[in-house]
C-alpha atoms as a PDB file:
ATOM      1  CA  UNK A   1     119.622 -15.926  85.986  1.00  0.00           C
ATOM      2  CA  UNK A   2     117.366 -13.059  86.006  1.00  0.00           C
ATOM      3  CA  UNK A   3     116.420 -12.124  82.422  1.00  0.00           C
ATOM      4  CA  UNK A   4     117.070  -8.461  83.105  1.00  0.00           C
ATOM      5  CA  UNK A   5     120.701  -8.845  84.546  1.00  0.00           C
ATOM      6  CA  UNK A   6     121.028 -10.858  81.138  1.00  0.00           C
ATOM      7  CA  UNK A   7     120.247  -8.231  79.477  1.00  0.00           C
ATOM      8  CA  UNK A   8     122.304  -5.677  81.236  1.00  0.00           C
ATOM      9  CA  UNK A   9     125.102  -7.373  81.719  1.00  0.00           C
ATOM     10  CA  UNK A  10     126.149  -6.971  77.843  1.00  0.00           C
ATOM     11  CA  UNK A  11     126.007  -3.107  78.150  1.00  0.00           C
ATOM     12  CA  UNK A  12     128.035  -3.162  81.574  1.00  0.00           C
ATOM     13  CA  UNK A  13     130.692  -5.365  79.565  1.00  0.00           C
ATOM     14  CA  UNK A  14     130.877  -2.276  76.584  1.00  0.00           C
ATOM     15  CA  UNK A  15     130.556   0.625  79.079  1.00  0.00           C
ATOM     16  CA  UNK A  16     133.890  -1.247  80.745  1.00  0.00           C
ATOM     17  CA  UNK A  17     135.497  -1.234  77.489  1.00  0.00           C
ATOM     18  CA  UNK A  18     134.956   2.553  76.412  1.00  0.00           C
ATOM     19  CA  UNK A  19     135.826   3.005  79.980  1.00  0.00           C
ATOM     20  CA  UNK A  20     139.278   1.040  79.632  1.00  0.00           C
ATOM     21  CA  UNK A  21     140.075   2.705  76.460  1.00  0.00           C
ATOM     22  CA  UNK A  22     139.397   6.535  77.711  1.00  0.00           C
ATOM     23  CA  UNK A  23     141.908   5.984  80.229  1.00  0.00           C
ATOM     24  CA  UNK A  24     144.510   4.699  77.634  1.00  0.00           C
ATOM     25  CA  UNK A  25     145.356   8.234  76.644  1.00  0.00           C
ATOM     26  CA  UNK A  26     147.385   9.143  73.036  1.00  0.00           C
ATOM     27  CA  UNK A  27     150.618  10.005  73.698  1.00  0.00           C
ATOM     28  CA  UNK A  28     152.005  13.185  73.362  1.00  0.00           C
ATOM     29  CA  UNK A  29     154.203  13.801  71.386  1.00  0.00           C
ATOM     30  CA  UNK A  30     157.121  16.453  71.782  1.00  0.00           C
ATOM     31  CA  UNK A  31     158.153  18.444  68.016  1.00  0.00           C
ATOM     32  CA  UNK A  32     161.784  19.069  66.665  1.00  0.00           C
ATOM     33  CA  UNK A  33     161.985  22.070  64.170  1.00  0.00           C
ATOM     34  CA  UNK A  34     164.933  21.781  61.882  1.00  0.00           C
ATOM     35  CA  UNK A  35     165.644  25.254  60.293  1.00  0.00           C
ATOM     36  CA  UNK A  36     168.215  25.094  56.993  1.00  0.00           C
ATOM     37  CA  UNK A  37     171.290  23.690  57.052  1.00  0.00           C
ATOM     38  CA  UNK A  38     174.539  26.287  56.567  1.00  0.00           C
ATOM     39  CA  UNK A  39     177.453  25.180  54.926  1.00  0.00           C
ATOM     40  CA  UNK A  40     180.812  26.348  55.599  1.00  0.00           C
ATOM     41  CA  UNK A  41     184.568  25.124  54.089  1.00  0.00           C
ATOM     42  CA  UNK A  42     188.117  26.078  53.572  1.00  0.00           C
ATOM     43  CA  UNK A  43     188.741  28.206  50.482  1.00  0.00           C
ATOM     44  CA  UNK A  44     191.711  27.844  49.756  1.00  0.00           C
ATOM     45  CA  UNK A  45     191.715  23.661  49.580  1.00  0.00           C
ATOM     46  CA  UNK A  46     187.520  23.434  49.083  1.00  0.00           C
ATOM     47  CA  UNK A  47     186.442  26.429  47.375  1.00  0.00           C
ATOM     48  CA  UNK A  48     183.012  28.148  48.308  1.00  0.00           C
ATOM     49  CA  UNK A  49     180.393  27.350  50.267  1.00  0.00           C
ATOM     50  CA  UNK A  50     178.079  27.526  47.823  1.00  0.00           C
ATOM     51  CA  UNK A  51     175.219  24.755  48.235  1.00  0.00           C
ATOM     52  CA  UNK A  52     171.552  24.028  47.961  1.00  0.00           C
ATOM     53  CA  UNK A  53     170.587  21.329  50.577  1.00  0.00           C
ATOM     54  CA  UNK A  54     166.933  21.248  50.599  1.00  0.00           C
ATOM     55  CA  UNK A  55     166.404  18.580  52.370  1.00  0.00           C
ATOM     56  CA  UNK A  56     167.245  16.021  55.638  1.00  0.00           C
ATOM     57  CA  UNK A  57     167.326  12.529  56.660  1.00  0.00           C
ATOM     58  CA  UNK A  58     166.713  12.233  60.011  1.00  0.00           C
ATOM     59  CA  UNK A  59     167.499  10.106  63.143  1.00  0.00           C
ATOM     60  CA  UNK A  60     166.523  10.206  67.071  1.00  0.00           C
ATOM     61  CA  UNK A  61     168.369   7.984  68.934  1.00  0.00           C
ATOM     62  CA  UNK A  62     169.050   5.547  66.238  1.00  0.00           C
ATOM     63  CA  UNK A  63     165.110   5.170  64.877  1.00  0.00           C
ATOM     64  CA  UNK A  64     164.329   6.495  61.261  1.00  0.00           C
ATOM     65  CA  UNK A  65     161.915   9.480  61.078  1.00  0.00           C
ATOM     66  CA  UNK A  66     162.190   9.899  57.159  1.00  0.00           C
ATOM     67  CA  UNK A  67     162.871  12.337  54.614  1.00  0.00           C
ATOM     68  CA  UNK A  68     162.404  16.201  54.921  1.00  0.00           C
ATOM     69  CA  UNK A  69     162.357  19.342  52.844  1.00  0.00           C
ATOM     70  CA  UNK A  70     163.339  22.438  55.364  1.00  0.00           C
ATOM     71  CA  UNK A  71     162.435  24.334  57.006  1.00  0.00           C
ATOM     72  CA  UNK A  72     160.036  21.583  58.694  1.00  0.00           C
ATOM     73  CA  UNK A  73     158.928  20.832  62.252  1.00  0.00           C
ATOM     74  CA  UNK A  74     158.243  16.980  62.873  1.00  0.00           C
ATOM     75  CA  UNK A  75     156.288  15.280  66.054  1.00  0.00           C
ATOM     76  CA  UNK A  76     158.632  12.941  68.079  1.00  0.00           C
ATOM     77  CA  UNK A  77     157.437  10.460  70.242  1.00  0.00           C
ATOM     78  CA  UNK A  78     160.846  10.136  72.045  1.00  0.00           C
ATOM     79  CA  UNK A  79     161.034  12.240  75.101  1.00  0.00           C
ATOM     80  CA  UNK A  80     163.796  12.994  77.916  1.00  0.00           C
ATOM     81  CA  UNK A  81     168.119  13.032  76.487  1.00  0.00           C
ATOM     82  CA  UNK A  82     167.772  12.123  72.983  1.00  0.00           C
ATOM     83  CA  UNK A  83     170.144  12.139  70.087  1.00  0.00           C
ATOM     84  CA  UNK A  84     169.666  13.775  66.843  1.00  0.00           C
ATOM     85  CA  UNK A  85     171.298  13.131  63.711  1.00  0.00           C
ATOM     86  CA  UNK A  86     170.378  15.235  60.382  1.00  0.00           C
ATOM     87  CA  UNK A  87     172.274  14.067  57.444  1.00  0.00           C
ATOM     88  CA  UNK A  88     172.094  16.910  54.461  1.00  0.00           C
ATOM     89  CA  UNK A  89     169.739  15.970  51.433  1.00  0.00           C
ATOM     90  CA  UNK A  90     170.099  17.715  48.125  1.00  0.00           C
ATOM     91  CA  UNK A  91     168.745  17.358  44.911  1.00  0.00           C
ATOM     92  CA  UNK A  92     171.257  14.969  42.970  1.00  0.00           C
ATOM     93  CA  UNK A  93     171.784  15.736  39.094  1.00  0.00           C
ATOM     94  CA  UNK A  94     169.108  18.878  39.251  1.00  0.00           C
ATOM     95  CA  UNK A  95     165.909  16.732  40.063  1.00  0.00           C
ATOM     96  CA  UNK A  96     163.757  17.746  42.460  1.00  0.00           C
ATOM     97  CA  UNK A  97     162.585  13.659  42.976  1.00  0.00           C
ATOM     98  CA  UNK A  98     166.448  12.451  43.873  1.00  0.00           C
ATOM     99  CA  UNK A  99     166.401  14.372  47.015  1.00  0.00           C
ATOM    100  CA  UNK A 100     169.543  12.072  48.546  1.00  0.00           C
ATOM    101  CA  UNK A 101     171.841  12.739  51.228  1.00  0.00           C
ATOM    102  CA  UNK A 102     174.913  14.074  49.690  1.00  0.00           C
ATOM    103  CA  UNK A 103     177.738  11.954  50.936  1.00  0.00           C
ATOM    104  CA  UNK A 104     180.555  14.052  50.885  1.00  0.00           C
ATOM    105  CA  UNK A 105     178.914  16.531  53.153  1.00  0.00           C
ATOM    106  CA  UNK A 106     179.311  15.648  57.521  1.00  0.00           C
ATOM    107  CA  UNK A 107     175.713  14.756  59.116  1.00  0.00           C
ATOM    108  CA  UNK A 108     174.925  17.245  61.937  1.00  0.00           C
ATOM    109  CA  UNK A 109     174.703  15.660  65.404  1.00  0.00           C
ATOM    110  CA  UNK A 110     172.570  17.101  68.582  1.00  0.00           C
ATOM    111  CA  UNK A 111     171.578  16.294  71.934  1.00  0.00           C
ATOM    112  CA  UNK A 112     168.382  17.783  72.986  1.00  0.00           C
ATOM    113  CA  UNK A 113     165.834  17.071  76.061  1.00  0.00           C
ATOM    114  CA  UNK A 114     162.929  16.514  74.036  1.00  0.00           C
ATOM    115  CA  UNK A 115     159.899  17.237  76.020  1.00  0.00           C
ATOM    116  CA  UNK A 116     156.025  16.194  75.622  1.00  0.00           C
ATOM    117  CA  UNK A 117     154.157  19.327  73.416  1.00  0.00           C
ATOM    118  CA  UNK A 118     157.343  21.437  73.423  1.00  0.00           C
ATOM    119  CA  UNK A 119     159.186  22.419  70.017  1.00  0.00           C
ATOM    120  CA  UNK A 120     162.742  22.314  70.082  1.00  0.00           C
ATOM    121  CA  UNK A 121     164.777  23.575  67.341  1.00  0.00           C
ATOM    122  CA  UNK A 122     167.766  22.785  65.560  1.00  0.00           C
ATOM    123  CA  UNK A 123     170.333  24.823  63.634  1.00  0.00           C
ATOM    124  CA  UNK A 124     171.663  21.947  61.522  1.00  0.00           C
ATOM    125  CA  UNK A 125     175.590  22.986  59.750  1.00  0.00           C
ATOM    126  CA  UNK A 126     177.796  20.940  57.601  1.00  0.00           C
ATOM    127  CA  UNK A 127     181.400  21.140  56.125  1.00  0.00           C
ATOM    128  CA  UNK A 128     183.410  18.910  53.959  1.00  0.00           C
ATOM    129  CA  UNK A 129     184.176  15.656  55.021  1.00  0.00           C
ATOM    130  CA  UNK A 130     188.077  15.847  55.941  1.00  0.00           C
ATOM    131  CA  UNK A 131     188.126  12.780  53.646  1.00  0.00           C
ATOM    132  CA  UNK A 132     187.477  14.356  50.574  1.00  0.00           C
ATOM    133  CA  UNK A 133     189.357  14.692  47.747  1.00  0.00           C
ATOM    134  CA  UNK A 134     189.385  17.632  45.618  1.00  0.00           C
ATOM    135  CA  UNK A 135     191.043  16.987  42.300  1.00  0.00           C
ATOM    136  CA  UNK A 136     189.168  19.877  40.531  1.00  0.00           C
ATOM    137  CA  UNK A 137     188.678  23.578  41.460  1.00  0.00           C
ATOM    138  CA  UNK A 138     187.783  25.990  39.331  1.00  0.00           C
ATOM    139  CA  UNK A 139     186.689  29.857  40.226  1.00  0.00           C
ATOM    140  CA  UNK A 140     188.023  31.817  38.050  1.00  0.00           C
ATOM    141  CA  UNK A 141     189.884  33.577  40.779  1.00  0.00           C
ATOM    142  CA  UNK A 142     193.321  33.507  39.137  1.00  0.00           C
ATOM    143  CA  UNK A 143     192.057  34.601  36.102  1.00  0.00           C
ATOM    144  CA  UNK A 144     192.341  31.839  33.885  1.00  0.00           C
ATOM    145  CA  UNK A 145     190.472  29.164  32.626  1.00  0.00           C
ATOM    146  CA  UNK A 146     191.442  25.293  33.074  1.00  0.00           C
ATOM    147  CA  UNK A 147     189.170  24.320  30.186  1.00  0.00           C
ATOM    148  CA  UNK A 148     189.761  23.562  26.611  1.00  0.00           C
ATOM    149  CA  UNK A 149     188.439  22.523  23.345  1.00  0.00           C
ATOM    150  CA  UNK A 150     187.631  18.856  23.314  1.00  0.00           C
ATOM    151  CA  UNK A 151     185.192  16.887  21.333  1.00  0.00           C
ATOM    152  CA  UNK A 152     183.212  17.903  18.148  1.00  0.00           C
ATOM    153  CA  UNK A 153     183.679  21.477  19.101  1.00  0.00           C
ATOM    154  CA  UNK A 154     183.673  23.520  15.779  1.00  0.00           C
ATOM    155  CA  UNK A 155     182.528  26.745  16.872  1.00  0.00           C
ATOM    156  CA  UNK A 156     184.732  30.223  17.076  1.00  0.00           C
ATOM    157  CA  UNK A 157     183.296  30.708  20.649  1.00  0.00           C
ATOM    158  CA  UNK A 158     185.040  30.536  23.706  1.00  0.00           C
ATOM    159  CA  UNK A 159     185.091  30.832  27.332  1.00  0.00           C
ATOM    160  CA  UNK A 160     186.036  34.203  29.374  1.00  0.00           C
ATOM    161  CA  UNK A 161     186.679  35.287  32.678  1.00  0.00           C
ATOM    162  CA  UNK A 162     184.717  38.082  33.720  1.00  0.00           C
ATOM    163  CA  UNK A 163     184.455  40.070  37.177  1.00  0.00           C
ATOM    164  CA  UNK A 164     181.210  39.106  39.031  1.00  0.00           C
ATOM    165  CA  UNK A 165     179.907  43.064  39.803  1.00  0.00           C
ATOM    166  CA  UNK A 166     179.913  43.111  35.307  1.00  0.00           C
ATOM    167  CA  UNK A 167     176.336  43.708  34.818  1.00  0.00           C
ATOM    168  CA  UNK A 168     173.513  40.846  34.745  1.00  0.00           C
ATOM    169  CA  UNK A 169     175.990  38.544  36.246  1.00  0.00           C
ATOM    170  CA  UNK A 170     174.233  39.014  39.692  1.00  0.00           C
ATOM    171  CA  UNK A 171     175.542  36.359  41.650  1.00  0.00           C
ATOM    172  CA  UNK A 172     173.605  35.323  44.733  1.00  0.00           C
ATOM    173  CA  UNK A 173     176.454  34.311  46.606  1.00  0.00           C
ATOM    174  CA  UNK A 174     179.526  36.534  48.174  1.00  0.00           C
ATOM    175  CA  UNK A 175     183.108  35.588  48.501  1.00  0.00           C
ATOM    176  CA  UNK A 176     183.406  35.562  44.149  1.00  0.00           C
ATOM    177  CA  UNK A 177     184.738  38.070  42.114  1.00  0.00           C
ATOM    178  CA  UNK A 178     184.923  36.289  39.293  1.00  0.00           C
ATOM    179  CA  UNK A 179     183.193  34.250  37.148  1.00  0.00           C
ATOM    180  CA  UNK A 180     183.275  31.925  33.422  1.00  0.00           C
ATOM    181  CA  UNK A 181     181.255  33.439  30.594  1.00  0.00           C
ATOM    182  CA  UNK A 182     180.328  31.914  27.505  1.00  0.00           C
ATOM    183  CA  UNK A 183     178.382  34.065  24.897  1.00  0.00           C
ATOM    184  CA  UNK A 184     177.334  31.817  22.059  1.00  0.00           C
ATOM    185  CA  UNK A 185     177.152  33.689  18.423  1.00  0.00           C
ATOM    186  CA  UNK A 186     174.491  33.651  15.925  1.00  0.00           C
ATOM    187  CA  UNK A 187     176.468  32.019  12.923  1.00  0.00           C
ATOM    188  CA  UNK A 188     174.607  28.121  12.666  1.00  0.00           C
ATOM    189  CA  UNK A 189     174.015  24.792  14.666  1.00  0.00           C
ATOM    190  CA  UNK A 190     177.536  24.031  15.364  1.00  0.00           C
ATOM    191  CA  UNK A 191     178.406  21.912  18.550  1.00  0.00           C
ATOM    192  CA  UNK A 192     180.143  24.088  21.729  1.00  0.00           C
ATOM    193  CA  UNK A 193     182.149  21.560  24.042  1.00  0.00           C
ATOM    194  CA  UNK A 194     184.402  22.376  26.843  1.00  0.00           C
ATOM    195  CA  UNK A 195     186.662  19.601  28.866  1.00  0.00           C
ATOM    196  CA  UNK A 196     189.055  19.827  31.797  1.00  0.00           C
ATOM    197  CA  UNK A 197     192.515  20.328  31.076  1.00  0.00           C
ATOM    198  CA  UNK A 198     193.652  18.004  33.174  1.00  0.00           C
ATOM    199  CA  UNK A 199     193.022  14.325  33.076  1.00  0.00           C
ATOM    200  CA  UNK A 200     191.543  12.706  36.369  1.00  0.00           C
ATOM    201  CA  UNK A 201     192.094   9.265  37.753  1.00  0.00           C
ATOM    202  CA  UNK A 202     189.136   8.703  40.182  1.00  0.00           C
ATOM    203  CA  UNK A 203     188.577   5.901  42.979  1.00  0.00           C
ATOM    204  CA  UNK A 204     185.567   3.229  41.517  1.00  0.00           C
ATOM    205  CA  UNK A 205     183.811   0.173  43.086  1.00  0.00           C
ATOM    206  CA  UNK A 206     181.168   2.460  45.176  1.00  0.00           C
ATOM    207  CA  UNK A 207     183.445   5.307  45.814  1.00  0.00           C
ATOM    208  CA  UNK A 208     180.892   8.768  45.953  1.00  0.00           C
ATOM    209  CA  UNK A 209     182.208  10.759  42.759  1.00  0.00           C
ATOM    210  CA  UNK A 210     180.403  14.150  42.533  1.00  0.00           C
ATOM    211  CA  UNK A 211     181.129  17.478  40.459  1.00  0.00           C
ATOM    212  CA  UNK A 212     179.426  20.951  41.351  1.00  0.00           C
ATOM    213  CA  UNK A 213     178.661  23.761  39.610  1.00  0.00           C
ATOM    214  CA  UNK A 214     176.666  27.263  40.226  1.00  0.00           C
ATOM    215  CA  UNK A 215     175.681  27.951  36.847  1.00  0.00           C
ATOM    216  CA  UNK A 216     173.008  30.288  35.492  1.00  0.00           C
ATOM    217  CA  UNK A 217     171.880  29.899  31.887  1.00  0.00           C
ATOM    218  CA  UNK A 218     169.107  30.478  29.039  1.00  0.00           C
ATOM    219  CA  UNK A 219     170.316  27.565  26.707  1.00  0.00           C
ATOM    220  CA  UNK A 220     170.450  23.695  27.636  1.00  0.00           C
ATOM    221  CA  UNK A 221     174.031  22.069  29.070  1.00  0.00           C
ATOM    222  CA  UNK A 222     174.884  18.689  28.485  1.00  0.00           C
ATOM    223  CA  UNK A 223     177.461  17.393  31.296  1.00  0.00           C
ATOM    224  CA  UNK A 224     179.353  14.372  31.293  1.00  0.00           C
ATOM    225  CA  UNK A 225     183.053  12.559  31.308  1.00  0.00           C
ATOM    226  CA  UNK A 226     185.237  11.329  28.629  1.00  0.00           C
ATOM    227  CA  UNK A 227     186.959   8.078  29.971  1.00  0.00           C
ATOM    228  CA  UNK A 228     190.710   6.873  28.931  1.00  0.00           C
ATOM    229  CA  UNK A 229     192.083   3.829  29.694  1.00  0.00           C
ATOM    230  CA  UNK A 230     194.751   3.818  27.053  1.00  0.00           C
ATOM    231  CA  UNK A 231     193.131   1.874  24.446  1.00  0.00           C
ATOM    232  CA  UNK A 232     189.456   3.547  23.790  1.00  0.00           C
ATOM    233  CA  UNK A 233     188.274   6.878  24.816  1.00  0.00           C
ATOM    234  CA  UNK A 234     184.500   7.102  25.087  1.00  0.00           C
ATOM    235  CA  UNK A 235     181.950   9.757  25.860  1.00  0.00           C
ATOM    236  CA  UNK A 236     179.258   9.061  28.763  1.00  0.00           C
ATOM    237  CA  UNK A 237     176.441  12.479  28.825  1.00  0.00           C
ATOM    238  CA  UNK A 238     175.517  12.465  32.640  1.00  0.00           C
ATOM    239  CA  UNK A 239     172.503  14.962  32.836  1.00  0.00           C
ATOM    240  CA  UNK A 240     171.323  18.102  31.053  1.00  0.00           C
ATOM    241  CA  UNK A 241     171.489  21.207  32.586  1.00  0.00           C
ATOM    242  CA  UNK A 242     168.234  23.004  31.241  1.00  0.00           C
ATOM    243  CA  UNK A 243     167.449  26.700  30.925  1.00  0.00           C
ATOM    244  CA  UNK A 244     167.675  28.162  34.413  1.00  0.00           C
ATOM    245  CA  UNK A 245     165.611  31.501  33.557  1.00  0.00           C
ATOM    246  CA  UNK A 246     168.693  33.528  33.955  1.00  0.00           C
ATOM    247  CA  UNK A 247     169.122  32.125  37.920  1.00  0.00           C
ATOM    248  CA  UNK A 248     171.998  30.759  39.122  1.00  0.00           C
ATOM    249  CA  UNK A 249     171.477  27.058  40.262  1.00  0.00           C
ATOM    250  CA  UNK A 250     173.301  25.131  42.749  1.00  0.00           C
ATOM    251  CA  UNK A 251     174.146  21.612  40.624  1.00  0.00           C
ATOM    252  CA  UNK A 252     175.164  18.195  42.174  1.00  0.00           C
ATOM    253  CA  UNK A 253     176.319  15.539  39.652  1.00  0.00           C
ATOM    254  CA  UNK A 254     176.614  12.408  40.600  1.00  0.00           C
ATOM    255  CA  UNK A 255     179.315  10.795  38.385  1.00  0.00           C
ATOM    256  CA  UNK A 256     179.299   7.193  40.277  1.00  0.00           C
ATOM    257  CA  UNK A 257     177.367   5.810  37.858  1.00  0.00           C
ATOM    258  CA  UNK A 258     180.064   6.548  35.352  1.00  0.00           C
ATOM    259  CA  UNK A 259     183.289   5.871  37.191  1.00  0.00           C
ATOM    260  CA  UNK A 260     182.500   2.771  39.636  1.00  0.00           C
ATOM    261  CA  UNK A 261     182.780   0.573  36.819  1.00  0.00           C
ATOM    262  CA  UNK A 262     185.945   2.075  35.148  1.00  0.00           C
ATOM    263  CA  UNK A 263     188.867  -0.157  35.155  1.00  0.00           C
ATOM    264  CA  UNK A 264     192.055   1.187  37.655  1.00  0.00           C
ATOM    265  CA  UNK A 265     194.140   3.515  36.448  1.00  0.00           C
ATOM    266  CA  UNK A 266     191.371   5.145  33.636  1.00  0.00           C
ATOM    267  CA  UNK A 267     191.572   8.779  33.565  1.00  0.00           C
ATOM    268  CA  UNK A 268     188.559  10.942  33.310  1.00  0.00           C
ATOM    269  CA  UNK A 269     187.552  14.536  31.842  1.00  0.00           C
ATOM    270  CA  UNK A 270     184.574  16.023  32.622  1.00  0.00           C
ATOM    271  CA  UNK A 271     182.978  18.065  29.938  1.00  0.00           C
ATOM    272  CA  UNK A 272     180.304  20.978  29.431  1.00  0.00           C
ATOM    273  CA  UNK A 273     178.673  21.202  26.211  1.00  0.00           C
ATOM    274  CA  UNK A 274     175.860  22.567  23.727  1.00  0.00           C
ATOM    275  CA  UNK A 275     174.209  22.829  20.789  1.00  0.00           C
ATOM    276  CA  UNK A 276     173.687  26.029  18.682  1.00  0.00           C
ATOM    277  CA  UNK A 277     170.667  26.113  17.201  1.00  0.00           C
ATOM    278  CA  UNK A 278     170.377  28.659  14.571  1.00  0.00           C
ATOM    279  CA  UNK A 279     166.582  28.677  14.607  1.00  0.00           C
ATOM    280  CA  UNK A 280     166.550  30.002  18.212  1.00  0.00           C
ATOM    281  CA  UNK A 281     167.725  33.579  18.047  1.00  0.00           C
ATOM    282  CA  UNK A 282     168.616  36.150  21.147  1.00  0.00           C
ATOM    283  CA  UNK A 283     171.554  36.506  22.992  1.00  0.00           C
ATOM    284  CA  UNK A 284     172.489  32.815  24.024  1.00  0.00           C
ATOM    285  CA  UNK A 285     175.113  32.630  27.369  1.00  0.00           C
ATOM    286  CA  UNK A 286     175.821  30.319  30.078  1.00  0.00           C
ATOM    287  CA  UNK A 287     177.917  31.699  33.438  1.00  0.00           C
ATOM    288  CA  UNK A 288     179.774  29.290  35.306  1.00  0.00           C
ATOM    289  CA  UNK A 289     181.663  29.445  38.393  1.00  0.00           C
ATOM    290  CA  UNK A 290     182.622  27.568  41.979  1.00  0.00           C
ATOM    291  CA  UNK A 291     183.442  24.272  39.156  1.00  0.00           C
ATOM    292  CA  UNK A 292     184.297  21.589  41.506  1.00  0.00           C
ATOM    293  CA  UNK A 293     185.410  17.468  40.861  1.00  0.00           C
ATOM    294  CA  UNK A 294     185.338  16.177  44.522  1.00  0.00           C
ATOM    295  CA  UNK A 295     185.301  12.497  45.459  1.00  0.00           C
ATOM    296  CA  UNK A 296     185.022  10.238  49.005  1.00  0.00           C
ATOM    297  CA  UNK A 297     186.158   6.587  49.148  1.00  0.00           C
END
């Protein structure tokens, strides 16, 4: 062979390659834009609306894309009649890391024709889950409170009912006009507790087992459920609510933990509670409303 095809024919070989691989182009792909979800739900049997879903799961045509906060606009490489599914994500017990999808909420289902650089866009809404159980609602409306004393409580405080235009209530959210108040007095580190006034038998083994609240405070609130099942009674703290600056915050608490292990027939409570500490002075106050003990089995 001639010694200067040899030597040639190794470049011709590479030049080929780089030749093959320019005409395997990247694909292209098409983008989905998934604005925030709205929330909607029957008043009368599911209180308000109220929510703060931050987040998505999402699905095209049955494939996995991952997790999401929203807004957010995500490449696809799926093109041509796809299916969409965007189940709601919010942030379970107050922490911005357990982003989950909230169970009792319906994912949001779409058809789109997803097409190469083109940005579709979704308007992703949820309700209730007709399957829900709501064995808790409290808002104030009627102008009474269903919570009582319970616990260590030694304190002469107390929670009111207040209408939600009473100044520096300013509630982010219509459809309320009124709302739970408890101002905390200077007197000494005594122990403020507040149960339901009803007893609660709950479904266990798996079953999603969730209570909301919009609360705004400047003092930390301890959550959790007392448990009967005739013979003991015992205490389980779920999370701490910590001092929301004086801005009302959307809470999910997710009570499964607690309950799936519960024998049958064990009622629950679910509690609110805080210390007074008489070393921190200024006003001290926690507003509650849209109180809600929902479960799905």
């Amino acid at each position: 062979m001639n010694p200067l095809f040899k030597s040639i024919l190794p470049l011709f070989v590479v030049a080929t390659l780089f030749h093959s691989c320019d005409q395997e182009k990247e694909p292209i792909p098409s983008y989905l834009h998934i604005a925030k979800f709205t929330v909607s739900s029957n008043g009368t049997t599911q209180g308000l609306p109220t929510n703060e879903v931050v987040g998505a799961k999402v699905f095209v045509n049955g494939a996995e894309l991952g997790n999401f906060e929203l807004p957010v606009t995500i490449p696809v490489l799926a093109k041509g009649n796809c299916k969409v599914e965007v189940f709601p994500n919010v942030k379970e017990n107050g922490i911005s890391s357990e982003q989950k999808y909230y169970k009792v909420y319906q994912s949001f289902l779409d058809t789109l024709e997803l097409r190469e650089g083109r940005i579709d866009t979704i308007q992703p809404h949820t309700e209730y889950r007709s399957a829900c159980t709501f064995d808790w609602i409290e808002d104030f409306e009627d102008q009474a409170v269903s919570l009582i004393q319970s616990g260590m409580d030694n304190t002469p405080d107390s929670i009111k009912v207040i209408p939600t235009n009473t100044p520096g209530v300013d509630q982010p959210f219509s459809g309320s006009n009124y709302c739970g108040l408890i101002s905390l007095t200077q007197d000494s580190a005594l122990i403020f507790e507040r149960s339901t006034l009803n007893p609660f038998t709950v479904p266990n083994l798996g079953a999603a087992v969730y209570v909301e609240l919009d609360i705004k405070t400047n003092i930390d609130v301890q959550i959790g459920i007392y448990s009967d099942n005739n013979v003991d009674i015992i205490q389980s703290p779920v999370m701490v609510v910590y001092n929301t600056n004086d801005v009302w915050k959307k809470i999910y608490v997710n009570l499964a933990p607690e309950t799936g292990d519960l024998s049958a027939g064990t009622k629950i409570r679910v509690f609110f509670g805080t210390y007074k500490d008489k070393t921190v002075t200024g006003e001290k106050h926690i507003y509650l409303d849209n109180l809600k003990l929902v479960y799905l089995q």
